[in-house]
ModelCIF file with pLDDT and N, C-alpha, C, O atoms, coordinates in Angstrom:
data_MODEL
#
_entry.id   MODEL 
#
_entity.id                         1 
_entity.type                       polymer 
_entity.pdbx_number_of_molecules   1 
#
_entity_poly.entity_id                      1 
_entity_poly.type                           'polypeptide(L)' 
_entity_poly.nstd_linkage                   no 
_entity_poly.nstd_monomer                   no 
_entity_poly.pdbx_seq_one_letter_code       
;(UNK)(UNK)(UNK)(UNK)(UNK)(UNK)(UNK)(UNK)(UNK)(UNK)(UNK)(UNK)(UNK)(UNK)(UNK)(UNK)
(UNK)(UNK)(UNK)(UNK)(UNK)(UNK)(UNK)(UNK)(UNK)(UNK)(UNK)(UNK)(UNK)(UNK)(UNK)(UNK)
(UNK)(UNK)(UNK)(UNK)(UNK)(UNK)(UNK)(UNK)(UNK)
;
_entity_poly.pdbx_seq_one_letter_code_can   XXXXXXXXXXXXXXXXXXXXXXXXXXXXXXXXXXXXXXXXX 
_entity_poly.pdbx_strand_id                 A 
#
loop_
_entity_poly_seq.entity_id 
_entity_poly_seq.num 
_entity_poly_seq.mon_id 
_entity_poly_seq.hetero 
1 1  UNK n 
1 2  UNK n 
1 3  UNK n 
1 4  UNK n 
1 5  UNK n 
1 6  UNK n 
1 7  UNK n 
1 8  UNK n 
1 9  UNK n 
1 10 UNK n 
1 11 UNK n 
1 12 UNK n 
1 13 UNK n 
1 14 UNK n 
1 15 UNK n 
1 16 UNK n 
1 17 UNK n 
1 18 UNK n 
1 19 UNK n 
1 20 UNK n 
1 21 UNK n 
1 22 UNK n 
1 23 UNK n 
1 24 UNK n 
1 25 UNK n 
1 26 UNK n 
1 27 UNK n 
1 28 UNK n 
1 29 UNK n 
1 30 UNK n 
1 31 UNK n 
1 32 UNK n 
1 33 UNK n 
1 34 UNK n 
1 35 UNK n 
1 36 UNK n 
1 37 UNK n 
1 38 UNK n 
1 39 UNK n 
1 40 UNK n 
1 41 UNK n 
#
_struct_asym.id          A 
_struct_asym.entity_id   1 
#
loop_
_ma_qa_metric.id 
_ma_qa_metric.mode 
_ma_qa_metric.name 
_ma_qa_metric.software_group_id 
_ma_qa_metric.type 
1 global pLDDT . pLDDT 
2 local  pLDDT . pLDDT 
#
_ma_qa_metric_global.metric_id      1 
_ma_qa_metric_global.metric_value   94.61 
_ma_qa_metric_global.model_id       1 
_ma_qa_metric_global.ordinal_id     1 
#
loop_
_ma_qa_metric_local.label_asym_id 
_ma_qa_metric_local.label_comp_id 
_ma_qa_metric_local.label_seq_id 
_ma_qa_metric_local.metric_id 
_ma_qa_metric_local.metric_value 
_ma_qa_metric_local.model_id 
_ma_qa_metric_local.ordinal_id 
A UNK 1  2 98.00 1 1  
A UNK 2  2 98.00 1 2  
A UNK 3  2 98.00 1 3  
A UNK 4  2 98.00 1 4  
A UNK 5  2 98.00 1 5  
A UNK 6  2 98.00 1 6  
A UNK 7  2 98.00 1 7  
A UNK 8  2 98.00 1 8  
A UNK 9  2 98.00 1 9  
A UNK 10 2 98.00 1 10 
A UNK 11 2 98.00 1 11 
A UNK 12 2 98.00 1 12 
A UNK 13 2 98.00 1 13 
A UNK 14 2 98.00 1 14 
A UNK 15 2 97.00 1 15 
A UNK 16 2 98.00 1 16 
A UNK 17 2 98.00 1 17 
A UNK 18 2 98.00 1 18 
A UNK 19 2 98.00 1 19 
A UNK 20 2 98.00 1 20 
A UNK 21 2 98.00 1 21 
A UNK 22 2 98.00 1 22 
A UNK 23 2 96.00 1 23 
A UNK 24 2 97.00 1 24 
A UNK 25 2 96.00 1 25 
A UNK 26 2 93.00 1 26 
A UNK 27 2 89.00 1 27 
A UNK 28 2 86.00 1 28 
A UNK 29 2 87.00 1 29 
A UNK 30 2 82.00 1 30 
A UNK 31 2 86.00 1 31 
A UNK 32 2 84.00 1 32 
A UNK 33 2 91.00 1 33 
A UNK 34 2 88.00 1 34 
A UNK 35 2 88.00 1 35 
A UNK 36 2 94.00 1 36 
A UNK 37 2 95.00 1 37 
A UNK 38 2 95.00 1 38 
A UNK 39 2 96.00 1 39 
A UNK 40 2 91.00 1 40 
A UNK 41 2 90.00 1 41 
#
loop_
_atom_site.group_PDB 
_atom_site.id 
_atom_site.type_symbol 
_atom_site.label_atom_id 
_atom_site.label_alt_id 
_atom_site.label_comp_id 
_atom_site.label_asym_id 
_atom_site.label_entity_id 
_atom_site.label_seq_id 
_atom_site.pdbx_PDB_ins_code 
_atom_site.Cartn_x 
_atom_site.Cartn_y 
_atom_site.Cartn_z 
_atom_site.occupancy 
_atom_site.B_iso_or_equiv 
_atom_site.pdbx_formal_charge 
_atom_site.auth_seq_id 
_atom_site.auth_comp_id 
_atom_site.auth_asym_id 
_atom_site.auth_atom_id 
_atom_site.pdbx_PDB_model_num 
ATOM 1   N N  . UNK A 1 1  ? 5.424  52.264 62.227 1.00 98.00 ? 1  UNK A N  1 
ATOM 2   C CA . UNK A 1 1  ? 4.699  51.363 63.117 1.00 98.00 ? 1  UNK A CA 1 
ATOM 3   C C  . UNK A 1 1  ? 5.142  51.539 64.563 1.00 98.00 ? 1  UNK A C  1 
ATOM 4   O O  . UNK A 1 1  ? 4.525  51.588 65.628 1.00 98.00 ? 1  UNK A O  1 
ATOM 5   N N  . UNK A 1 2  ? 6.462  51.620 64.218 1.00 98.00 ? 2  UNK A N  1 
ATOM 6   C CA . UNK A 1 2  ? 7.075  52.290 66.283 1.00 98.00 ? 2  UNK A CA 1 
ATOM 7   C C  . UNK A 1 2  ? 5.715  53.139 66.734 1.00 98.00 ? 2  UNK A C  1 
ATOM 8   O O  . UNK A 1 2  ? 4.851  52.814 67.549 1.00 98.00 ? 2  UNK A O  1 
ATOM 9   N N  . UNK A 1 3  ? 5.769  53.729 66.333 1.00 98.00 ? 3  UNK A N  1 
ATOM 10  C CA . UNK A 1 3  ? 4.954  55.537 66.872 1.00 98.00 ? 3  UNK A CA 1 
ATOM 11  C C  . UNK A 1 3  ? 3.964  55.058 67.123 1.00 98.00 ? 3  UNK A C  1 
ATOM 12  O O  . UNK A 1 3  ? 3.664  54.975 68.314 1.00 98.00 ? 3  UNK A O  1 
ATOM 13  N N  . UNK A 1 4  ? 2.924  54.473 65.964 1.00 98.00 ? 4  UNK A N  1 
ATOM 14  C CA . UNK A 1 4  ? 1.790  53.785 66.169 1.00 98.00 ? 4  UNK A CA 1 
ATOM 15  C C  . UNK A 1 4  ? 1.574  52.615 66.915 1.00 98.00 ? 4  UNK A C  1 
ATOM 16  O O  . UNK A 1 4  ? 0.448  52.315 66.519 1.00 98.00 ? 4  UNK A O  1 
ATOM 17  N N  . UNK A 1 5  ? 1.865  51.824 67.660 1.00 98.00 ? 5  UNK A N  1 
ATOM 18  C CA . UNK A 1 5  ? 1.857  50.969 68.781 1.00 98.00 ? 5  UNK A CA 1 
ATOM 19  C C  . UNK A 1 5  ? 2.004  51.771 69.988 1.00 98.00 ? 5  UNK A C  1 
ATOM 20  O O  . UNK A 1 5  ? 1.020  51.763 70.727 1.00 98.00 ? 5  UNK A O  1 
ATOM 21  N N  . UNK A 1 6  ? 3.152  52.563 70.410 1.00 98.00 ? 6  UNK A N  1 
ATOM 22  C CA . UNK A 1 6  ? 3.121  53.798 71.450 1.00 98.00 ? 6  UNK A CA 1 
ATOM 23  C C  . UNK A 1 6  ? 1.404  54.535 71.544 1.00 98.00 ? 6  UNK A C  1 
ATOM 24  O O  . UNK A 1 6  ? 0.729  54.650 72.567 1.00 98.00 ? 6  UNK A O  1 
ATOM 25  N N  . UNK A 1 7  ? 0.992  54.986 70.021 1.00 98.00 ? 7  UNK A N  1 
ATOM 26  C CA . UNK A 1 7  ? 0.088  55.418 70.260 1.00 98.00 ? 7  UNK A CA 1 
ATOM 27  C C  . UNK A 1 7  ? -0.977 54.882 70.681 1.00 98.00 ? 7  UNK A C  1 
ATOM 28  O O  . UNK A 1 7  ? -1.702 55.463 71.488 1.00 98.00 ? 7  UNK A O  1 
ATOM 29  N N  . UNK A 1 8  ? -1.207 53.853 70.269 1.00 98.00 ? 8  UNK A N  1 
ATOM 30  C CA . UNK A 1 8  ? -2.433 52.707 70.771 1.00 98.00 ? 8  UNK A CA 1 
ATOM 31  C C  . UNK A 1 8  ? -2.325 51.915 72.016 1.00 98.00 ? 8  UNK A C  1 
ATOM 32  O O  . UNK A 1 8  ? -3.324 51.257 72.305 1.00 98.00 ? 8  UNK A O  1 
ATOM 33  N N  . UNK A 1 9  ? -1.138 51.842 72.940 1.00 98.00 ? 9  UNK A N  1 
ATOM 34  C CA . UNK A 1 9  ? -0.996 51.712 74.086 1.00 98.00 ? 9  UNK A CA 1 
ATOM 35  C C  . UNK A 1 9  ? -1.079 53.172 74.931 1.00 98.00 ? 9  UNK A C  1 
ATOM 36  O O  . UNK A 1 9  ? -1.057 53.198 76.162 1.00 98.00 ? 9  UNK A O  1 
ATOM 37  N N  . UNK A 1 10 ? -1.170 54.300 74.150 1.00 98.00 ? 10 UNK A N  1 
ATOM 38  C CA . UNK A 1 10 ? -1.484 55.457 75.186 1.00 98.00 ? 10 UNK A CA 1 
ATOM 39  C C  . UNK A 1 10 ? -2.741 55.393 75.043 1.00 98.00 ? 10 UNK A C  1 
ATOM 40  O O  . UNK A 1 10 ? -3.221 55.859 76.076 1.00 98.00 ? 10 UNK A O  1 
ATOM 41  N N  . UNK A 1 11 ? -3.762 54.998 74.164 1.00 98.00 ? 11 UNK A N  1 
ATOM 42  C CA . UNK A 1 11 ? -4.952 55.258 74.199 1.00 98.00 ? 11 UNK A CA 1 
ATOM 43  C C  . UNK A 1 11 ? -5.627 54.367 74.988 1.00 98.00 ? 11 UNK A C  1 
ATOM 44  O O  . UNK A 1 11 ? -6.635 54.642 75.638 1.00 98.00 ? 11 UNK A O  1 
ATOM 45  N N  . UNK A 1 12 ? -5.067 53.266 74.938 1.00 98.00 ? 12 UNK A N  1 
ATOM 46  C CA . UNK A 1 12 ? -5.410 52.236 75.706 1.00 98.00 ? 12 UNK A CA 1 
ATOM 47  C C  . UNK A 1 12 ? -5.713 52.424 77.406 1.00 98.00 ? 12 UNK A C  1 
ATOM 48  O O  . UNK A 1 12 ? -6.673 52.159 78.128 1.00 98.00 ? 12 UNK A O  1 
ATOM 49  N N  . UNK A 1 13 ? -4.401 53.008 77.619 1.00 98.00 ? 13 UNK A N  1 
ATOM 50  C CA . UNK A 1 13 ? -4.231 53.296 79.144 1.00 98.00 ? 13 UNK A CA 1 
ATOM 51  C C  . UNK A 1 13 ? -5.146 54.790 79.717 1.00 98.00 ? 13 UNK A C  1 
ATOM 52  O O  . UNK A 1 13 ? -5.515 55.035 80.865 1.00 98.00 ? 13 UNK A O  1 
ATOM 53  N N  . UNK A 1 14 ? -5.312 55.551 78.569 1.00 98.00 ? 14 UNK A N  1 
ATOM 54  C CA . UNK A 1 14 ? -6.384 56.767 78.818 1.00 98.00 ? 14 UNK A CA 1 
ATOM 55  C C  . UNK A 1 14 ? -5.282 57.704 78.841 1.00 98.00 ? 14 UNK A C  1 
ATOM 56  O O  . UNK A 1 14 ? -5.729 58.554 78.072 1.00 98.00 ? 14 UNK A O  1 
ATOM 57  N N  . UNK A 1 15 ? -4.285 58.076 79.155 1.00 97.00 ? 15 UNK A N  1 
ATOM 58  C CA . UNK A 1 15 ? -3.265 59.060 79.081 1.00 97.00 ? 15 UNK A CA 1 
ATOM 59  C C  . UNK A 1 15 ? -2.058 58.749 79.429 1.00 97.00 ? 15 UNK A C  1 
ATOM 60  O O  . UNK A 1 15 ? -1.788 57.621 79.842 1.00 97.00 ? 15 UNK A O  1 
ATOM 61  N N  . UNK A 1 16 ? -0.884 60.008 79.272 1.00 98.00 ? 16 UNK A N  1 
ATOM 62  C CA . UNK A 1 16 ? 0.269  59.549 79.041 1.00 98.00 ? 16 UNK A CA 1 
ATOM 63  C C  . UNK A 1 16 ? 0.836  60.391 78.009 1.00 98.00 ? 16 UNK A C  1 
ATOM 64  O O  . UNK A 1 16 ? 0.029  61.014 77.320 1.00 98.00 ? 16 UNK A O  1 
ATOM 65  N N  . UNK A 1 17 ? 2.091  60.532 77.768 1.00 98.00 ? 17 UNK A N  1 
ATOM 66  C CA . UNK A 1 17 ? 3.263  60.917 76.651 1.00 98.00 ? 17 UNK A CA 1 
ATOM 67  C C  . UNK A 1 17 ? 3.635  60.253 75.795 1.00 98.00 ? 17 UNK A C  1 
ATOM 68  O O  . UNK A 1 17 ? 3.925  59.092 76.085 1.00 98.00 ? 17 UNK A O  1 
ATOM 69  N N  . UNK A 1 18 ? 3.799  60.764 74.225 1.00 98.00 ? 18 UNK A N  1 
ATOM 70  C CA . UNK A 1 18 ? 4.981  59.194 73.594 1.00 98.00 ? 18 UNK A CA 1 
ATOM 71  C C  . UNK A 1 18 ? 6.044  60.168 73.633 1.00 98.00 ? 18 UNK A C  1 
ATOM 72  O O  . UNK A 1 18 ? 5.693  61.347 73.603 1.00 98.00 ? 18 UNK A O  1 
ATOM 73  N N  . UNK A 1 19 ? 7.595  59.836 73.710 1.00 98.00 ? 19 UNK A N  1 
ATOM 74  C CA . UNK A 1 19 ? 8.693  60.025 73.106 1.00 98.00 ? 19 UNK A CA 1 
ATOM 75  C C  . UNK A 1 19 ? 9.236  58.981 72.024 1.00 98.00 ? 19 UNK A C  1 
ATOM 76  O O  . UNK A 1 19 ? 9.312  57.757 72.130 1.00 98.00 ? 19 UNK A O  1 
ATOM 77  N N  . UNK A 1 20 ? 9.666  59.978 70.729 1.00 98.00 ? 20 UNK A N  1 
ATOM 78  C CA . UNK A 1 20 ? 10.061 59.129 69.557 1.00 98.00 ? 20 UNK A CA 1 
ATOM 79  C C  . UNK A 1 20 ? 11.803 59.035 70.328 1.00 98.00 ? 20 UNK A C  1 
ATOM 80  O O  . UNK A 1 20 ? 12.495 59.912 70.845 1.00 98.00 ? 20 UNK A O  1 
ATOM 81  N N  . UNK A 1 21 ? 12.038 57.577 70.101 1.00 98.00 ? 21 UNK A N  1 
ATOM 82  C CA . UNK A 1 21 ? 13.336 57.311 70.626 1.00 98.00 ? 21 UNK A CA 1 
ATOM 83  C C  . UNK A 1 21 ? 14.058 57.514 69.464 1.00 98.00 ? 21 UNK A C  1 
ATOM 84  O O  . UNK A 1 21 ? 13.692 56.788 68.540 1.00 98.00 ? 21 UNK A O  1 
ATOM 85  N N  . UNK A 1 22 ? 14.683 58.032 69.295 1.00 98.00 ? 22 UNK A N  1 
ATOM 86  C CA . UNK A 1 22 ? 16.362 58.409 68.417 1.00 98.00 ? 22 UNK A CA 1 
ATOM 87  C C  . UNK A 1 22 ? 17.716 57.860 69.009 1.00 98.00 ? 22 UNK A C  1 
ATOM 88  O O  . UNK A 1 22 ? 18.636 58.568 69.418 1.00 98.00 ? 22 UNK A O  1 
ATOM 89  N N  . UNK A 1 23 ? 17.685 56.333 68.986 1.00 96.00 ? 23 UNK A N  1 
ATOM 90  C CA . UNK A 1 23 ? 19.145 55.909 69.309 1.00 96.00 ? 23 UNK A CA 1 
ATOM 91  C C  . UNK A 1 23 ? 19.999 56.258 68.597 1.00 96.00 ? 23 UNK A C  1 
ATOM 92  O O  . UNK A 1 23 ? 19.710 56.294 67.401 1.00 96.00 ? 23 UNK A O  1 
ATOM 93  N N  . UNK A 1 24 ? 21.402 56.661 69.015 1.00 97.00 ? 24 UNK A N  1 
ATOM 94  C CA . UNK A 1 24 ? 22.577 56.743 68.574 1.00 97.00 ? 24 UNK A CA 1 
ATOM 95  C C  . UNK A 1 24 ? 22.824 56.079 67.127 1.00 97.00 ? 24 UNK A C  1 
ATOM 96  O O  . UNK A 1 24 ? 21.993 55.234 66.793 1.00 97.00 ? 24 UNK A O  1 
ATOM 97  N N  . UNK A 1 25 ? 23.858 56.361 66.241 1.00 96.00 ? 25 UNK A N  1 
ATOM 98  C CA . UNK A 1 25 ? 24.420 55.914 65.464 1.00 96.00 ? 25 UNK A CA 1 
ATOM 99  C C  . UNK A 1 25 ? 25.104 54.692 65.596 1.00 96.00 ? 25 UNK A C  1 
ATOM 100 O O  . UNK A 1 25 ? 25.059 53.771 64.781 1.00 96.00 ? 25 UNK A O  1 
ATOM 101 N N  . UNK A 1 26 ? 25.717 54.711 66.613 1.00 93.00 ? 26 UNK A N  1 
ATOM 102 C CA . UNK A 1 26 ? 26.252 53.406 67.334 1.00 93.00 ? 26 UNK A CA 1 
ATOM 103 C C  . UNK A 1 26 ? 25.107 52.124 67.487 1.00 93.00 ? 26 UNK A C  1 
ATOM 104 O O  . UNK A 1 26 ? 25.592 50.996 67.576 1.00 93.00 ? 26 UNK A O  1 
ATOM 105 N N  . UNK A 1 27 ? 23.975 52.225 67.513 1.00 89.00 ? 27 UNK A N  1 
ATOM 106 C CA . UNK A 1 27 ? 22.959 51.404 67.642 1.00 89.00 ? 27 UNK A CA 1 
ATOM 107 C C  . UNK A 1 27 ? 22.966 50.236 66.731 1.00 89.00 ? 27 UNK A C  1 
ATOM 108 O O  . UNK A 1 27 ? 22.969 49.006 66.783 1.00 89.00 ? 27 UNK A O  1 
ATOM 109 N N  . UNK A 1 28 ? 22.969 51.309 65.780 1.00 86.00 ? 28 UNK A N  1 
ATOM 110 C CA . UNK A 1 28 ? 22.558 50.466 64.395 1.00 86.00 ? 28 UNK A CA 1 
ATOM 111 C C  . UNK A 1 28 ? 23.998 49.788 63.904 1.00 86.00 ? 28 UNK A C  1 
ATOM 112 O O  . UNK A 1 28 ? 24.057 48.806 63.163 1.00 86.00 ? 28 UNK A O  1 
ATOM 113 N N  . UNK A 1 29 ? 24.824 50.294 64.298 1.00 87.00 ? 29 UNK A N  1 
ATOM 114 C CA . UNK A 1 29 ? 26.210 49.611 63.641 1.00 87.00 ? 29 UNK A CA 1 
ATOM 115 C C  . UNK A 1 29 ? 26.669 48.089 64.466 1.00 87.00 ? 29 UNK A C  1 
ATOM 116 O O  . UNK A 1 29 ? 27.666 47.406 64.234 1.00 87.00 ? 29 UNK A O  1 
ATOM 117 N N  . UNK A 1 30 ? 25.320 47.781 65.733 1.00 82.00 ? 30 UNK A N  1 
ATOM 118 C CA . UNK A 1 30 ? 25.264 46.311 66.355 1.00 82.00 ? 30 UNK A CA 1 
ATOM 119 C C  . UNK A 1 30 ? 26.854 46.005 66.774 1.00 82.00 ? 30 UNK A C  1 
ATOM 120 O O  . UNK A 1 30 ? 27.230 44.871 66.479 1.00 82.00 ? 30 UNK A O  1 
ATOM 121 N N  . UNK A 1 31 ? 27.556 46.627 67.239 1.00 86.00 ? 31 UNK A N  1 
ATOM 122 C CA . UNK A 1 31 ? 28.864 45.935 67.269 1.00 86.00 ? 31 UNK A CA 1 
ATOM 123 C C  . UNK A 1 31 ? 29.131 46.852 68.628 1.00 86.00 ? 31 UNK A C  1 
ATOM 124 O O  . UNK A 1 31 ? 30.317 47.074 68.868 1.00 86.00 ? 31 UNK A O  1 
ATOM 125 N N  . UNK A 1 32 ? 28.362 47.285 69.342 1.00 84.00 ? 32 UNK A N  1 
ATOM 126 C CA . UNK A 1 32 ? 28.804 47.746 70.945 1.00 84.00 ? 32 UNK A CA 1 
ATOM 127 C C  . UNK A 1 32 ? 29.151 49.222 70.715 1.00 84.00 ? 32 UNK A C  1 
ATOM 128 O O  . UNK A 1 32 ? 29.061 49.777 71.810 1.00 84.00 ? 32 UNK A O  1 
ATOM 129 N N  . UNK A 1 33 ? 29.527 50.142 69.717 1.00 91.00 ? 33 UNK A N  1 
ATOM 130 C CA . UNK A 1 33 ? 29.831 51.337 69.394 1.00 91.00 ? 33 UNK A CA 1 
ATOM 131 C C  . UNK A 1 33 ? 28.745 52.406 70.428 1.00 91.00 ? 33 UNK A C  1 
ATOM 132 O O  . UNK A 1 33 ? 29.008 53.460 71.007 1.00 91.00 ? 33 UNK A O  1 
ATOM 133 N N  . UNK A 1 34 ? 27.871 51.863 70.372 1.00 88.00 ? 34 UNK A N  1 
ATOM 134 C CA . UNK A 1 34 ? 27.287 52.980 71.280 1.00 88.00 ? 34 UNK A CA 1 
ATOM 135 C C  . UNK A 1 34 ? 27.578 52.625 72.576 1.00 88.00 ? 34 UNK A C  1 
ATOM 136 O O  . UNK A 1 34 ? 26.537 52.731 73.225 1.00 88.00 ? 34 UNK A O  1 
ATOM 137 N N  . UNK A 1 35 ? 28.496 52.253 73.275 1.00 88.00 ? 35 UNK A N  1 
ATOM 138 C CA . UNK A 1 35 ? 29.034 51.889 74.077 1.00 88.00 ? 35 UNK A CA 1 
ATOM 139 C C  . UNK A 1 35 ? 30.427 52.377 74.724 1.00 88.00 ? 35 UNK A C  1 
ATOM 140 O O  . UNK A 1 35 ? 30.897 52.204 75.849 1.00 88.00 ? 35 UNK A O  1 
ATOM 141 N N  . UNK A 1 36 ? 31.057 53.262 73.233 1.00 94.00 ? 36 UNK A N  1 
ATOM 142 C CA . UNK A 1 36 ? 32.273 53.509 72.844 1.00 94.00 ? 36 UNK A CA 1 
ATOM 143 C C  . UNK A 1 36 ? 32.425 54.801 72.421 1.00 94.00 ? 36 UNK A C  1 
ATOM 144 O O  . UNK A 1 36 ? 33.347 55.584 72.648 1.00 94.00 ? 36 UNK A O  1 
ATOM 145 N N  . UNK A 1 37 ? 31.029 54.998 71.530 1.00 95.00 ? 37 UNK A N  1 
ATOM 146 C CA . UNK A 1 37 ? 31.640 56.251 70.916 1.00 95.00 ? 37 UNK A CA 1 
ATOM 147 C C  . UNK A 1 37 ? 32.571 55.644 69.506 1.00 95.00 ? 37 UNK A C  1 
ATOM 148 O O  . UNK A 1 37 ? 32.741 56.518 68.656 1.00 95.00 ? 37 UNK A O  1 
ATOM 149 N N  . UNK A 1 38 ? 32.912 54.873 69.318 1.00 95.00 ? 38 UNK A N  1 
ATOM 150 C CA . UNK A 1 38 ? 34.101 54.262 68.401 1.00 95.00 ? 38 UNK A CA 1 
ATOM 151 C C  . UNK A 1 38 ? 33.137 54.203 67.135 1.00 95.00 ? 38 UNK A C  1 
ATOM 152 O O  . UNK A 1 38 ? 32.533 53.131 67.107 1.00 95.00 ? 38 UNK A O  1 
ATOM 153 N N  . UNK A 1 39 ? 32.857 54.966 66.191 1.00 96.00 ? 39 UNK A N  1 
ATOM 154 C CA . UNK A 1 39 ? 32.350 54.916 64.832 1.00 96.00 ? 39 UNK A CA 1 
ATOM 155 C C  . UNK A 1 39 ? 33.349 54.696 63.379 1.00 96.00 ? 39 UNK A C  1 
ATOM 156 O O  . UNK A 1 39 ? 32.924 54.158 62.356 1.00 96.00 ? 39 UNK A O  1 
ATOM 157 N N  . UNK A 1 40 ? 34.331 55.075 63.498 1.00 91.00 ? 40 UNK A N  1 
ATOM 158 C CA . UNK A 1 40 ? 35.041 54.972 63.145 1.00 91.00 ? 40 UNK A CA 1 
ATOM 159 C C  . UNK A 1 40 ? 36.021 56.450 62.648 1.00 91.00 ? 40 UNK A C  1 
ATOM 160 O O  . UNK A 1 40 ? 35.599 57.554 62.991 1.00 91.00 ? 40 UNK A O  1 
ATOM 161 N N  . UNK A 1 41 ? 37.316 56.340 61.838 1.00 90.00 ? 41 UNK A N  1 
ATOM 162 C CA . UNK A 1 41 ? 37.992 57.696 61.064 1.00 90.00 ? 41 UNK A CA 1 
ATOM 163 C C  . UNK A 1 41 ? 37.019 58.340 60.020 1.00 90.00 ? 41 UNK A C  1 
ATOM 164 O O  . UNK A 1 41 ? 37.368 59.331 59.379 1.00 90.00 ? 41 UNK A O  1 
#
């Protein structure tokens, strides 16, 4: 559904790029790590 909302706001506007965002590993671990680098041993 990400991709597809991007896409329907590019169509919307008549043109434009999507980029699929690929956050960090750190993202998803919600605790500031992508911030750090700190994932763990």
């Amino acid at each position: 559904k990400s991709v597809q909302l991007a896409h329907e706001a590019r169509k919307a506007h008549g043109q434009g790029l999507v980029a699929l965002s690929m956050g960090c590993y750190g993202a998803v671990l919600a605790n500031g790590a992508e911030y750090t680098g700190n994932y763990g041993v």
